[in-house]
N, C-alpha and C. Protein backbone atom coordinates (compact mmCIF):
# COMPACT_ATOMS: atom_id res chain seq x y z
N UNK A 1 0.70 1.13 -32.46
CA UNK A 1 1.19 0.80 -31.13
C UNK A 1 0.09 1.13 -30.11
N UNK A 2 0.14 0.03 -29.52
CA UNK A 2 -1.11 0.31 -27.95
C UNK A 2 -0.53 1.21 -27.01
N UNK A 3 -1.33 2.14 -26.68
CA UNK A 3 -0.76 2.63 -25.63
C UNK A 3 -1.52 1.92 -24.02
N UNK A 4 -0.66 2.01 -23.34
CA UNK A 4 -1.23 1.12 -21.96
C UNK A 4 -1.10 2.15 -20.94
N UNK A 5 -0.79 3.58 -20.94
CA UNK A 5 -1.16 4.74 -19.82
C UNK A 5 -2.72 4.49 -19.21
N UNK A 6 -2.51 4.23 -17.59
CA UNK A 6 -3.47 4.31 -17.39
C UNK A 6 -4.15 5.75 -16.84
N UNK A 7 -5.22 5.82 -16.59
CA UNK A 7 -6.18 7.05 -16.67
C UNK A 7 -5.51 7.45 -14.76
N UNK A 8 -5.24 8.95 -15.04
CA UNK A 8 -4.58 9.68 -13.49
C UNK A 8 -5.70 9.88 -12.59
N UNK A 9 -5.50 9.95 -11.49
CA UNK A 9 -6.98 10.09 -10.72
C UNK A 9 -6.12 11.09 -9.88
N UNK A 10 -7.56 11.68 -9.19
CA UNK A 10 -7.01 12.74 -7.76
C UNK A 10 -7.97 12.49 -6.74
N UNK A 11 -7.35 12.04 -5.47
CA UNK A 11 -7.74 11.71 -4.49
C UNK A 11 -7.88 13.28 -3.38
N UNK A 12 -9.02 13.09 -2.62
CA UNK A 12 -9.22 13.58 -1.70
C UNK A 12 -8.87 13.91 -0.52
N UNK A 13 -8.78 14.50 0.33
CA UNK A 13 -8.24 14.71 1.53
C UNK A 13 -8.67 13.70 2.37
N UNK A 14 -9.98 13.18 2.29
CA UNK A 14 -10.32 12.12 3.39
C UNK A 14 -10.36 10.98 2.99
N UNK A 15 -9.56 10.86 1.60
CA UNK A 15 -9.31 9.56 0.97
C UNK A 15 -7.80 9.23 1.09
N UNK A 16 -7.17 10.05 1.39
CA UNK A 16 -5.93 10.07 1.69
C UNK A 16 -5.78 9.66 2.83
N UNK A 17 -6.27 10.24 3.89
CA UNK A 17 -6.12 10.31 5.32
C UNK A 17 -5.94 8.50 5.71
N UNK A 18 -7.24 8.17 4.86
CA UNK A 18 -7.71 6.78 5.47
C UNK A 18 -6.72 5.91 4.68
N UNK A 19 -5.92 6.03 3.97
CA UNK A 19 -4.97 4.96 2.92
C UNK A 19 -4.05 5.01 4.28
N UNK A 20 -3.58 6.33 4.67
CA UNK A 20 -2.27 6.96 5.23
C UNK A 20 -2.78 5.74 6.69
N UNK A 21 -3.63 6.16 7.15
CA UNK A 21 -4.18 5.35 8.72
C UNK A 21 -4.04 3.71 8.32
N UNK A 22 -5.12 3.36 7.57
CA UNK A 22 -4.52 2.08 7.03
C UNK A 22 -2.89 1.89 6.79
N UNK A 23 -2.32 2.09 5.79
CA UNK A 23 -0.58 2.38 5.72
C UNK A 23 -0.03 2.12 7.17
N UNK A 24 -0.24 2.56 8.35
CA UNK A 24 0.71 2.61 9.21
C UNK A 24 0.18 1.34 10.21
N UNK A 25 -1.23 1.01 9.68
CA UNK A 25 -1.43 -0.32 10.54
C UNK A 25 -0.75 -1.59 9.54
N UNK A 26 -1.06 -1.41 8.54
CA UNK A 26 -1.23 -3.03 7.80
C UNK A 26 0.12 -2.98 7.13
N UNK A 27 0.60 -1.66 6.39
CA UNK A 27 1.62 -1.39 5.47
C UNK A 27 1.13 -0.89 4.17
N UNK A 28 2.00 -0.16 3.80
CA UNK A 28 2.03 0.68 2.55
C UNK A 28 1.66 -0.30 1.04
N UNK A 29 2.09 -1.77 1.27
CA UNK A 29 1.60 -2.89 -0.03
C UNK A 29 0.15 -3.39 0.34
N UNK A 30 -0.04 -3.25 1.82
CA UNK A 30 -1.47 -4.04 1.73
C UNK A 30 -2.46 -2.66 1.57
N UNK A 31 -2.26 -1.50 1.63
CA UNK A 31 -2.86 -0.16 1.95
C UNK A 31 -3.51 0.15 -0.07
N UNK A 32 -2.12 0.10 -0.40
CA UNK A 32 -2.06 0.24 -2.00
C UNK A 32 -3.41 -0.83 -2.44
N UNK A 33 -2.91 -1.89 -2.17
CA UNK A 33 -3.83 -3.38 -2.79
C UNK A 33 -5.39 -3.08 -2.15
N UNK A 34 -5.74 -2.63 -0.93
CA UNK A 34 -6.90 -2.37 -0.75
C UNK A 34 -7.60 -0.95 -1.01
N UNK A 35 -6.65 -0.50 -1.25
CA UNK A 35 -7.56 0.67 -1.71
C UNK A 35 -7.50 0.86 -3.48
N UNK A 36 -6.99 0.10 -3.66
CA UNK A 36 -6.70 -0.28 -5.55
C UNK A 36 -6.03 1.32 -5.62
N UNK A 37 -4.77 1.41 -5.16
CA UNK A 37 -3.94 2.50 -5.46
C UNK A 37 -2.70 1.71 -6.29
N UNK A 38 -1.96 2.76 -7.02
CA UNK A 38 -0.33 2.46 -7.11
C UNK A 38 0.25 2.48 -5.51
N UNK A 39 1.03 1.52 -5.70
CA UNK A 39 1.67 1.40 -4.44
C UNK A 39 2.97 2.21 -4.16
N UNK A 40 3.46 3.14 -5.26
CA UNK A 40 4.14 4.12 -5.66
C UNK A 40 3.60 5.59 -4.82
N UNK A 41 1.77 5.51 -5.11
CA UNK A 41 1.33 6.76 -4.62
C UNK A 41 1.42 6.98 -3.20
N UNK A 42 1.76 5.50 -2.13
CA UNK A 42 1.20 5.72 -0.82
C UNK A 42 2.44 5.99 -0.34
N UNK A 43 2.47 7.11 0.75
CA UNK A 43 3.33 7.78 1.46
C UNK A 43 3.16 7.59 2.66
N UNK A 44 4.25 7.60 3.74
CA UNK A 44 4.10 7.35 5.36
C UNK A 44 3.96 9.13 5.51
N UNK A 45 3.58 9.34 6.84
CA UNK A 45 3.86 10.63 7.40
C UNK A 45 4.87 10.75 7.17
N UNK A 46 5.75 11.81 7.23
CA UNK A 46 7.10 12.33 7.52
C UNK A 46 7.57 12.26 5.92
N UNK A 47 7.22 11.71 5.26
CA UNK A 47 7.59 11.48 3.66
C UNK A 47 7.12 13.14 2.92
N UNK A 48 7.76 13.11 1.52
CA UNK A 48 7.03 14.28 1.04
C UNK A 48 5.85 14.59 0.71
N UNK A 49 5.38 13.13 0.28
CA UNK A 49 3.41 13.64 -0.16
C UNK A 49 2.90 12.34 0.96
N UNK A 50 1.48 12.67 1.02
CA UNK A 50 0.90 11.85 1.27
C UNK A 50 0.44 10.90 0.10
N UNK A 51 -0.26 11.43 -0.78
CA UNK A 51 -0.34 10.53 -1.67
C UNK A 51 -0.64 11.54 -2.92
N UNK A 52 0.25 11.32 -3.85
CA UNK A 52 0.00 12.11 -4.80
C UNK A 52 -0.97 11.84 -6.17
N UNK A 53 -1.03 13.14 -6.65
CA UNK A 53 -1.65 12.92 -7.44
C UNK A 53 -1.46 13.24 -9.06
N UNK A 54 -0.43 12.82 -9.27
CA UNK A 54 0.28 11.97 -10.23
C UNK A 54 0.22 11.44 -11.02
């Protein structure tokens, strides 16, 4: 059986910041798609993570 897990990454504080800034201009699907995130990981302010690392 294949396994298809992909490889976990951990993002930075000033890699976060800039998804999060992007996120609140464009949205959380176009934020994900340009920064080649899960669109799962991106969080608004006020949410529990910013973006985890997961």
């Amino acid at each position: 059986m294949e396994s298809k897990n992909k490889a976990r990454h951990k993002y930075n504080f000033s890699f976060k910041l800039k998804v999060i800034k992007f996120a609140e201009e464009k949205g959380k699907h176009a934020a994900a798609k340009f920064f080649n995130v899960d669109r799962k990981r991106v969080c608004l302010p006020g949410q529990l993570l910013l973006i985890s690392d997961v």
